[in-house]
Protein backbone atom coordinates (compact mmCIF):
# COMPACT_ATOMS: atom_id res chain seq x y z
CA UNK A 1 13.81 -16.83 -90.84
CA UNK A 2 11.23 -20.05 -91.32
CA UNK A 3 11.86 -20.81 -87.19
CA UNK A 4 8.65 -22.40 -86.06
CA UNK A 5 6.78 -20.93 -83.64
CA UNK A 6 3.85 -23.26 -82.37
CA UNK A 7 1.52 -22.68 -79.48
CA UNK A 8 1.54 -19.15 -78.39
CA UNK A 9 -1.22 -17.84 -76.83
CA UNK A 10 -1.35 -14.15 -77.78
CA UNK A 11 -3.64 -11.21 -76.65
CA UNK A 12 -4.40 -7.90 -77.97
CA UNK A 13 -5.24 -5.10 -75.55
CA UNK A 14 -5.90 -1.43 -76.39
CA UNK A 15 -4.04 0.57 -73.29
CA UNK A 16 -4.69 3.84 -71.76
CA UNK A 17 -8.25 4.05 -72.81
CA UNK A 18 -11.35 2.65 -71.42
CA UNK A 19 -12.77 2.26 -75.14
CA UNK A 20 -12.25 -0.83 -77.74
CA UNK A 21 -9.84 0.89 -80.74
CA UNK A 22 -8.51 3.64 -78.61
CA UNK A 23 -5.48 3.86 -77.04
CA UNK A 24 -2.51 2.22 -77.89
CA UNK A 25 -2.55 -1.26 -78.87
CA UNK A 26 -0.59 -4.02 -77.51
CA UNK A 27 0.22 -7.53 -78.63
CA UNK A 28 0.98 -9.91 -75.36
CA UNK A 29 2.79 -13.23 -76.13
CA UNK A 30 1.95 -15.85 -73.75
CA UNK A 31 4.60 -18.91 -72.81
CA UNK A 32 7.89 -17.69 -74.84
CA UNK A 33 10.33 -18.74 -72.51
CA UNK A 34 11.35 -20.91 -75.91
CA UNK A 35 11.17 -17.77 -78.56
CA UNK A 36 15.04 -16.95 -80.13
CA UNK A 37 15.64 -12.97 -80.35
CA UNK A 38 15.33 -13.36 -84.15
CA UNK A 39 11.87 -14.90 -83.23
CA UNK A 40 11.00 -11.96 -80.97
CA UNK A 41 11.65 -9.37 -82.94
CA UNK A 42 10.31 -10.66 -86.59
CA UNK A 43 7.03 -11.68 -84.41
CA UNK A 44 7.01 -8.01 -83.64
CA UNK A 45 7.53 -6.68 -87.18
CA UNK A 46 4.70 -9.02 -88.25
CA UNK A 47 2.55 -7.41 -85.39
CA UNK A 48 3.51 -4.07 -87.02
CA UNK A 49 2.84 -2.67 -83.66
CA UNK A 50 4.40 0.22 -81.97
CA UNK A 51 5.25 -2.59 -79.00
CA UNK A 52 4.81 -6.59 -78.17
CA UNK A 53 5.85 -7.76 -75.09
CA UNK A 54 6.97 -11.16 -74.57
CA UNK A 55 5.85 -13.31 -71.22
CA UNK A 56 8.76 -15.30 -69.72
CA UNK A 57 8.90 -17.40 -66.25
CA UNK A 58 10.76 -15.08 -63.81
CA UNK A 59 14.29 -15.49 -62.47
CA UNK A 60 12.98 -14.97 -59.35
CA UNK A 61 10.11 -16.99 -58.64
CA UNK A 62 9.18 -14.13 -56.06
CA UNK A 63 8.32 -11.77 -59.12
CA UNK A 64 5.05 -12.68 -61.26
CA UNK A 65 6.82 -12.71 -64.49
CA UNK A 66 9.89 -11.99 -66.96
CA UNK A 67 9.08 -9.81 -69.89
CA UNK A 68 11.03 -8.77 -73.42
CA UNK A 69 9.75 -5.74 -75.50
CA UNK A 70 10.19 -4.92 -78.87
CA UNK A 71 9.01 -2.41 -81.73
CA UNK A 72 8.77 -3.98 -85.20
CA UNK A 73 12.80 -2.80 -85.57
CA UNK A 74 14.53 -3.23 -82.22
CA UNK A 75 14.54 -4.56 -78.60
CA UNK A 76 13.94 -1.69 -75.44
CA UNK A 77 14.95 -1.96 -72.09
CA UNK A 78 11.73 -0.46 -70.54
CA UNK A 79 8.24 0.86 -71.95
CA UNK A 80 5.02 2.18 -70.00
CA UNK A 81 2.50 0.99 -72.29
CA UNK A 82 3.38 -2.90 -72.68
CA UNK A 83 4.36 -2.57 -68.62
CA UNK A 84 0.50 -1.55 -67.85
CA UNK A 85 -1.01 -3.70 -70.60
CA UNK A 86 0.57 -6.93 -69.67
CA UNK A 87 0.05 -6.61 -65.65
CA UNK A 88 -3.38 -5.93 -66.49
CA UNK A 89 -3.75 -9.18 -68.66
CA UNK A 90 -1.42 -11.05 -65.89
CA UNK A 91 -3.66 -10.33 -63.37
CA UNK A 92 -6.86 -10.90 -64.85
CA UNK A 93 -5.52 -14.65 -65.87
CA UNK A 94 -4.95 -15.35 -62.19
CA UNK A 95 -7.68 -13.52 -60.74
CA UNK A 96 -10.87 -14.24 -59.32
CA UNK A 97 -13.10 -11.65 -61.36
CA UNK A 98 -16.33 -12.05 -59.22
CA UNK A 99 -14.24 -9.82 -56.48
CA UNK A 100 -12.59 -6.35 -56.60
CA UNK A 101 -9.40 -6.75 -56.11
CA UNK A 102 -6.07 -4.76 -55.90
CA UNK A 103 -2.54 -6.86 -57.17
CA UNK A 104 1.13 -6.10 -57.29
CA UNK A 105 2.83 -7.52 -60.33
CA UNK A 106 6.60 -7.19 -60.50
CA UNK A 107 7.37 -7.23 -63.99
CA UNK A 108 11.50 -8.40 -64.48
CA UNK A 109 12.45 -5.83 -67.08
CA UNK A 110 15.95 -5.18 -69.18
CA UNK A 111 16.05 -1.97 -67.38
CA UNK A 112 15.12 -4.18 -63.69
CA UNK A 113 12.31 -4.91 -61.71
CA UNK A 114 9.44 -2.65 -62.20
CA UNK A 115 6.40 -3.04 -59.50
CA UNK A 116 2.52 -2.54 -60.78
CA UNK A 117 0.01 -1.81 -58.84
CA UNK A 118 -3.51 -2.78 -61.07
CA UNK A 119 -6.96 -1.98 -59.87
CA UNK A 120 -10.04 -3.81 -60.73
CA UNK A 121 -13.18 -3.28 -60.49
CA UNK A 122 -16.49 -6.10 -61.56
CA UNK A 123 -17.45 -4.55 -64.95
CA UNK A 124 -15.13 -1.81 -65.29
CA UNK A 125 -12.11 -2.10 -66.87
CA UNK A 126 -8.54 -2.89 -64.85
CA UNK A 127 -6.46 -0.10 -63.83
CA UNK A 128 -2.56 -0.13 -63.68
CA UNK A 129 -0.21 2.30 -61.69
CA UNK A 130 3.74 1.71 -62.63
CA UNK A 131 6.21 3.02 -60.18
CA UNK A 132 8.86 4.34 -63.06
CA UNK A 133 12.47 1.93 -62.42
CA UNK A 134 14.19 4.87 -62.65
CA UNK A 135 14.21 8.63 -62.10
CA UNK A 136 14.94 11.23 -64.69
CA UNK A 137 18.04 12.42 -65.75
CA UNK A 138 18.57 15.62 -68.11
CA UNK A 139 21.22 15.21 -70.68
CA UNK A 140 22.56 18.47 -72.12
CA UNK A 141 23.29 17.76 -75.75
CA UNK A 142 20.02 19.21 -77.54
CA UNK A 143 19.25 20.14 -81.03
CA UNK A 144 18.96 23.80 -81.88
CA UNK A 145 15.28 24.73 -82.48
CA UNK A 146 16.02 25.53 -86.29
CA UNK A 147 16.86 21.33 -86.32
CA UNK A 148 14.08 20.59 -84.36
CA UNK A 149 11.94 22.80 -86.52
CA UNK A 150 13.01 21.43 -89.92
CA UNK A 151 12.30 17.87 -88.34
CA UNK A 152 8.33 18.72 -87.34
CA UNK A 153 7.86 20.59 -90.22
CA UNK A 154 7.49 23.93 -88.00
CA UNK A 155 9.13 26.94 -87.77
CA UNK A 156 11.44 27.52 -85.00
CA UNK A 157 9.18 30.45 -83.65
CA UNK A 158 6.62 27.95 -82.80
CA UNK A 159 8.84 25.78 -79.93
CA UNK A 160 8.82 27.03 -76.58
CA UNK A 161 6.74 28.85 -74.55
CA UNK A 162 7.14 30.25 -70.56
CA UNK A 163 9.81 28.61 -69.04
CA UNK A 164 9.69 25.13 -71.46
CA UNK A 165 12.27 24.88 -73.53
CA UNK A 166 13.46 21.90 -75.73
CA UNK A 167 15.16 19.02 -73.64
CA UNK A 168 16.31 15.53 -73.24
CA UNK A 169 15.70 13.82 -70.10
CA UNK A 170 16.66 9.87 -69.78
CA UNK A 171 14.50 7.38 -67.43
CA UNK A 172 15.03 3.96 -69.15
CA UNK A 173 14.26 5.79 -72.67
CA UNK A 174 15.73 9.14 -73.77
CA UNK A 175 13.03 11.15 -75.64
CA UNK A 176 13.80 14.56 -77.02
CA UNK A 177 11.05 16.83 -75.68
CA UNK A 178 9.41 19.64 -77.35
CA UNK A 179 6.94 22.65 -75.90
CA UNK A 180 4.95 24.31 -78.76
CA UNK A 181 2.92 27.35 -78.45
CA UNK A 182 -0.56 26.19 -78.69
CA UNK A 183 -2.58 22.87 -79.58
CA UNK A 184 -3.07 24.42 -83.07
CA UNK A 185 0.91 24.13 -83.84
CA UNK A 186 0.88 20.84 -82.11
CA UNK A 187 -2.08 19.03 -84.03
CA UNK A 188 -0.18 20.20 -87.76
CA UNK A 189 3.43 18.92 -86.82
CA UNK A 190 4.60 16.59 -89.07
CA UNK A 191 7.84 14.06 -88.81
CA UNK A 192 10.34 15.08 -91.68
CA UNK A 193 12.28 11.88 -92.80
CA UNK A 194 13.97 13.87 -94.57
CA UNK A 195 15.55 16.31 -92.01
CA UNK A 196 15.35 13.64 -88.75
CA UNK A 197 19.36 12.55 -89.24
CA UNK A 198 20.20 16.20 -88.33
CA UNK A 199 18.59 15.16 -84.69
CA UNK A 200 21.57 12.65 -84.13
CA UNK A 201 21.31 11.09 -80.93
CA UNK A 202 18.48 13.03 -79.61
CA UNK A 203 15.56 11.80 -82.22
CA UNK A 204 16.70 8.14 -81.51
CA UNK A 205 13.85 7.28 -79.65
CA UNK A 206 11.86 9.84 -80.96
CA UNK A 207 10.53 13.42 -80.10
CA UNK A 208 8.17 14.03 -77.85
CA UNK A 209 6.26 17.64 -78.27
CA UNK A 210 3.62 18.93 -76.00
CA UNK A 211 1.73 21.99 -75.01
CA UNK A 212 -1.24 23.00 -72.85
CA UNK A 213 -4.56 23.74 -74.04
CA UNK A 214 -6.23 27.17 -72.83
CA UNK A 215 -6.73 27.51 -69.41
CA UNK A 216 -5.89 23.91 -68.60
CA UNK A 217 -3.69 23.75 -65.18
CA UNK A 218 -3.80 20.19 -64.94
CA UNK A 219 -2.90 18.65 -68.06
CA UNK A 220 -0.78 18.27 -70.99
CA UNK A 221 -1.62 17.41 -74.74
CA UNK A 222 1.53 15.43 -76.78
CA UNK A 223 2.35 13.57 -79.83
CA UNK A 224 5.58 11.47 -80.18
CA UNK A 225 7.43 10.39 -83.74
CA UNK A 226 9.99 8.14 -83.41
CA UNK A 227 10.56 6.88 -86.99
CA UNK A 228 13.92 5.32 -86.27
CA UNK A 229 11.89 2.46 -84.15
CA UNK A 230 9.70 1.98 -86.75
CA UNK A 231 7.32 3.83 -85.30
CA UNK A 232 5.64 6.70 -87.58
CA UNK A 233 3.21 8.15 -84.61
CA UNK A 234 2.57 6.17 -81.13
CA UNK A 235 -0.82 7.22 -79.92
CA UNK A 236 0.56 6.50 -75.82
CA UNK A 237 4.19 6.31 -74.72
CA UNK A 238 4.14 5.60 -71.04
CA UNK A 239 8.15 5.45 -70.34
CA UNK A 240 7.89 8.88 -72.34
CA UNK A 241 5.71 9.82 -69.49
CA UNK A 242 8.12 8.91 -66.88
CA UNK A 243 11.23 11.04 -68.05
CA UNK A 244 8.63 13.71 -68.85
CA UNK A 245 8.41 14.28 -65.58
CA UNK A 246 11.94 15.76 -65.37
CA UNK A 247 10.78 18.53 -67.90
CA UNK A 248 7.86 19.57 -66.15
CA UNK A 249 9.38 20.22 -62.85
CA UNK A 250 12.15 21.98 -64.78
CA UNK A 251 9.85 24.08 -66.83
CA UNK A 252 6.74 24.51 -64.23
CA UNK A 253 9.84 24.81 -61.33
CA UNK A 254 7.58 22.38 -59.04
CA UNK A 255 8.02 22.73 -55.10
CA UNK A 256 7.72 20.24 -52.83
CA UNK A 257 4.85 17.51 -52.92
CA UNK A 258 2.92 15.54 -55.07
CA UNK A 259 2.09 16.95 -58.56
CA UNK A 260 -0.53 15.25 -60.61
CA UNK A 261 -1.23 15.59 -64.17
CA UNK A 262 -3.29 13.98 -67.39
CA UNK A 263 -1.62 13.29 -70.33
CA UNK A 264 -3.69 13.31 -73.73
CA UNK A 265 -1.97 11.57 -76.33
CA UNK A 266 -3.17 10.20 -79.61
CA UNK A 267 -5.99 13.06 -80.08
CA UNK A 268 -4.78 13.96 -83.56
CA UNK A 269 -3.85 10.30 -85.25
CA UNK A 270 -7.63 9.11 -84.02
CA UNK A 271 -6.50 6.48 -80.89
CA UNK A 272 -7.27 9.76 -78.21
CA UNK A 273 -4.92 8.10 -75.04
CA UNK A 274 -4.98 9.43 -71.03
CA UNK A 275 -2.11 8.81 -68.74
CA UNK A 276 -2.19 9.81 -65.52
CA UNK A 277 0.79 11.03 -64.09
CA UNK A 278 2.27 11.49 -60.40
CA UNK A 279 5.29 13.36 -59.66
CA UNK A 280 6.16 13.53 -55.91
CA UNK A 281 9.28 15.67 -54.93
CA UNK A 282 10.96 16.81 -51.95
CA UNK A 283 13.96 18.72 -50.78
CA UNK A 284 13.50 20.23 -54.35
CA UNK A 285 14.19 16.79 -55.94
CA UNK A 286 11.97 14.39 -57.62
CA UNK A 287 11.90 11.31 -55.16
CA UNK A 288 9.02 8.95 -57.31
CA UNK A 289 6.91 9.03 -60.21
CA UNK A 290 3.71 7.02 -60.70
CA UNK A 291 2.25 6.72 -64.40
CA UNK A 292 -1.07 5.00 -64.58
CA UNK A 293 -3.83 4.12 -67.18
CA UNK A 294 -6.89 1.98 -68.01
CA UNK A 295 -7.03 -0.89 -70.59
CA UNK A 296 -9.53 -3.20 -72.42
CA UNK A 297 -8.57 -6.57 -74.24
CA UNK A 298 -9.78 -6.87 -77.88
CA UNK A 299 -8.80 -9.99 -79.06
CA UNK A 300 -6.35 -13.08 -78.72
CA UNK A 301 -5.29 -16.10 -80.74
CA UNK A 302 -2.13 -17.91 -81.22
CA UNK A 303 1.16 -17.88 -83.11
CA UNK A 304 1.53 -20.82 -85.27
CA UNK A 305 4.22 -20.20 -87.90
């Protein structure tokens, strides 16, 4: 517990927004190629963030950089938010910022190598594309909506509407996602400690609900809870985003092409979040999904413990 921890540079970004103290907020650890697990993780807890990603030398010198993530209670193998936030920072340390400039980072995550394409701009701030590691995949074993209900303090007549219906999909992370009716049912929801065990499986790394506002075609509003992760409310979930994308060709049965949608996230908890979101299919499969976003840095210091 008293391991000492001297020397590392850390950052704090606010990702998904263009504004200071929107967003999501990110803690970067610089050099911690030395950092135990037990150092990792109780770093994290101190951060009290929903993530902190960790900055390693790559395997393979051929990639820009290895990279742990944790909540403040466990270790995941992939997550959108630290992915964008820390290719962001990566590139701006090695860039020239008197030029615009576009940069691949390849990122060596648990879940493998995940490629970023960031985009900046002189006096704008960076923007970061991830190409998601791995496609959706719908797993079958879902809560009944009187469960789900009793776990978002809702009723079960508010989940669902046209074709959505409550489902897991797994790309990396397996969120349980959750249409409501309306934005009205969606801003009041409320994560039920209580009644979250009767979940099992499917509210391990949290529920993800969503709906569209009125007459919006291109865009979705969500909220995820994922309390077992230590994680009352995230205001962004990026890898969320990514299996998401296997629930909105199954509910809004997309053809062929590229589908592109805005995510607002974070609207009711004050940190108001946009993801941008790319689905390209064909042959009536999903073949690639893009999820991008903006970010801004807000402070840095270092870890001396």
């Amino acid at each position: 517990m008293n391991e000492p921890v001297l020397g590392c540079e850390y950052f704090i970004l606010n990702v998904f927004t263009t504004e200071r103290f929107g967003g999501n907020p990110l803690a970067i650890v610089v050099g911690a190629d030395h950092l135990s697990d037990m150092a990792m993780q109780n770093i994290a807890s101190e951060f009290n963030l929903s993530e902190t990603i960790y900055l390693q030398t790559p395997l393979n010198s051929e990639n820009t950089a290895k990279v742990r993530i944790f909540t403040p209670t466990q270790e995941l193998p992939f997550a959108g938010h630290p992915t964008i936030g820390a290719a962001i920072m990566l590139d701006e340390m090695g860039a020239n910022l008197s030029q615009s400039e576009n940069t691949t980072i390849r990122l060596e995550e648990n879940i493998g190598l995940v490629e970023v394409d960031v985009r900046r701009k002189k006096g704008e701030p960076s923007f970061a594309r991830l190409k998601g590691p791995r496609l959706p995949c719908e797993v079958h074993d879902v809560p009944g909506f009187e469960v789900i209900a009793d776990a978002l303090s809702i009723s079960a007549s508010d989940i669902g509407y046209g074709l959505h219906k409550p489902s897991i999909f797994e790309a990396g992370n397996m969120p349980l996602f959750v249409p409501l009716k309306d934005r009205a049912t969606l801003a009041r929801i409320r994560a039920s400690h209580s009644s979250w065990a009767g979940l099992g499986v499917a509210g391990s790394f949290g529920v993800y609900a969503f709906c569209r506002g009125p007459g919006e075609s291109d865009r979705f509003h969500t909220r995820l809870f994922a309390p077992e992760a230590g994680v009352v409310e995230d205001p962004a979930t990026g890898s969320a985003v990514v299996a998401f994308a296997g629930a909105v060709k199954k509910g809004l049965m997309l053809e062929d092409g590229v589908s592109s949608w805005t995510i607002h996230q974070g609207e009711d908890m004050g940190r108001p979040s946009q993801l941008f979101l790319d689905i390209e299919i064909a042959n009536g499969a999903i073949q690639n999904i893009h999820v991008g976003g903006f970010a801004v840095r807000v402070a840095r210091g270092v870890l001396n413990v």
